[in-house]
Protein backbone atom coordinates (compact mmCIF):
# COMPACT_ATOMS: atom_id res chain seq x y z
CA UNK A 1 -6.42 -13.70 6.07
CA UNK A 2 -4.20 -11.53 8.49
CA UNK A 3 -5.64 -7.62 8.61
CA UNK A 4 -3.75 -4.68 8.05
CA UNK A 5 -3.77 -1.27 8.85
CA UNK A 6 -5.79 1.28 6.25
CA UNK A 7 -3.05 3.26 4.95
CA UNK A 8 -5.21 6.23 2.39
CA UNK A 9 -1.74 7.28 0.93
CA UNK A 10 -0.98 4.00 -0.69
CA UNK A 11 -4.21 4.19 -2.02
CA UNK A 12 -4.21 7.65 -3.70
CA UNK A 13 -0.58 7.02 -4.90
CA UNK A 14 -2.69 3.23 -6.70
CA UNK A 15 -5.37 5.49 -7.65
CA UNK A 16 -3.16 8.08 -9.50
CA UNK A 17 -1.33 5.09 -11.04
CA UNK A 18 -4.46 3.56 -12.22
CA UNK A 19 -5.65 6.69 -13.70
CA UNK A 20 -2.18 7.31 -15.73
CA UNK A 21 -2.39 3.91 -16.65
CA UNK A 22 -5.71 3.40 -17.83
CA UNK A 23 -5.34 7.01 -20.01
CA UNK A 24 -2.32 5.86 -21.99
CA UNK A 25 -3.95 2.98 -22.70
CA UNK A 26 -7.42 4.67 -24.14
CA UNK A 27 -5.20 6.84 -25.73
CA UNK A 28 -2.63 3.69 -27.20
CA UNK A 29 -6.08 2.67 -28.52
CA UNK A 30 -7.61 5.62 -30.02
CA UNK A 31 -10.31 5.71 -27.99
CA UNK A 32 -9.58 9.04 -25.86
CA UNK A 33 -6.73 11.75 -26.94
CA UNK A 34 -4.86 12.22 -23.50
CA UNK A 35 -3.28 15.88 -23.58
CA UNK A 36 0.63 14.89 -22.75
CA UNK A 37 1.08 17.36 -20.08
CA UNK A 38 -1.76 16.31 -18.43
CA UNK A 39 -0.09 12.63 -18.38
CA UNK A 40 3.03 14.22 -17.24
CA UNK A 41 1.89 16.27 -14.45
CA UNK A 42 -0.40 13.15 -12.83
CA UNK A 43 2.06 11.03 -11.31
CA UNK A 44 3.87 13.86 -9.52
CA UNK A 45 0.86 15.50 -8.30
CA UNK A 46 -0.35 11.97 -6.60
CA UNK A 47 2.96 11.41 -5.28
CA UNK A 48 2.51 14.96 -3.94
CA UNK A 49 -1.15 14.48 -2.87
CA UNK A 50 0.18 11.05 -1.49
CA UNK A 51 3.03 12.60 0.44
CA UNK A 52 0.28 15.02 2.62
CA UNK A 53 -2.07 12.64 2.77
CA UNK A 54 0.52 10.37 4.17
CA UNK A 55 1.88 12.96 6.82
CA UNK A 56 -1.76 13.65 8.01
CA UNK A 57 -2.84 10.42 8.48
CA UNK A 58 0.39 9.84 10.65
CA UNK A 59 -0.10 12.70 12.85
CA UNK A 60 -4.17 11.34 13.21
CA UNK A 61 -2.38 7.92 14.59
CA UNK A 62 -0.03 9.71 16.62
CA UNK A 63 -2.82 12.06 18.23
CA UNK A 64 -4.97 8.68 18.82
CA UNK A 65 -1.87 6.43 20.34
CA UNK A 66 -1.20 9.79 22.86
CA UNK A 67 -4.81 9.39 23.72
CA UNK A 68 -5.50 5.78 24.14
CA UNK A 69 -2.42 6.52 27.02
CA UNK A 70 -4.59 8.79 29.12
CA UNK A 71 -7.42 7.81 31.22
CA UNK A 72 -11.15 8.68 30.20
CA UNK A 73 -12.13 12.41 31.50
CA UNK A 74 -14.20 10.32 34.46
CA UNK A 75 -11.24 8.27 35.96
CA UNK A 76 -8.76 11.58 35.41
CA UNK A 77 -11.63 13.32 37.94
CA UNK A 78 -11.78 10.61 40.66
CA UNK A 79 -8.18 10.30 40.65
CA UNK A 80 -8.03 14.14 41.49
């Protein structure tokens, strides 16, 4: 099986969707009484949470590509 790359916001926004999911469904079945704005509120919020989370971890792999690019602190001092 081919790797891929972690990606946190795709899993937040899955986590929030699970979440939503699973509570209509205790609630559909009587089990749990799900407060309705609560419901309504959860999807936008991990979108939003998924959104920051998504722009962080971007800038993290941009800081790490920039340096990967430079020489270790050693090699930067011989070379001076």
């Amino acid at each position: 099986m081919k790797r891929h790359p972690f990606e946190p916001a795709r899993l937040i926004c899955g986590l929030a969707a699970l979440t939503v999911g699973t509570a209509y469904g205790l609630d559909a079945l009587g089990i749990w009484h799900a407060p309705g704005l609560w419901l309504f509120l959860a999807i936008p919020a991990g979108l939003v949470l998924s959104g920051i989370t998504a722009a962080l971890w971007a800038t993290v792999r941009r800081h790490r590509s920039q340096n990967a690019d430079e020489p270790p602190i050693s090699q930067r001092a011989e070379a001076a």
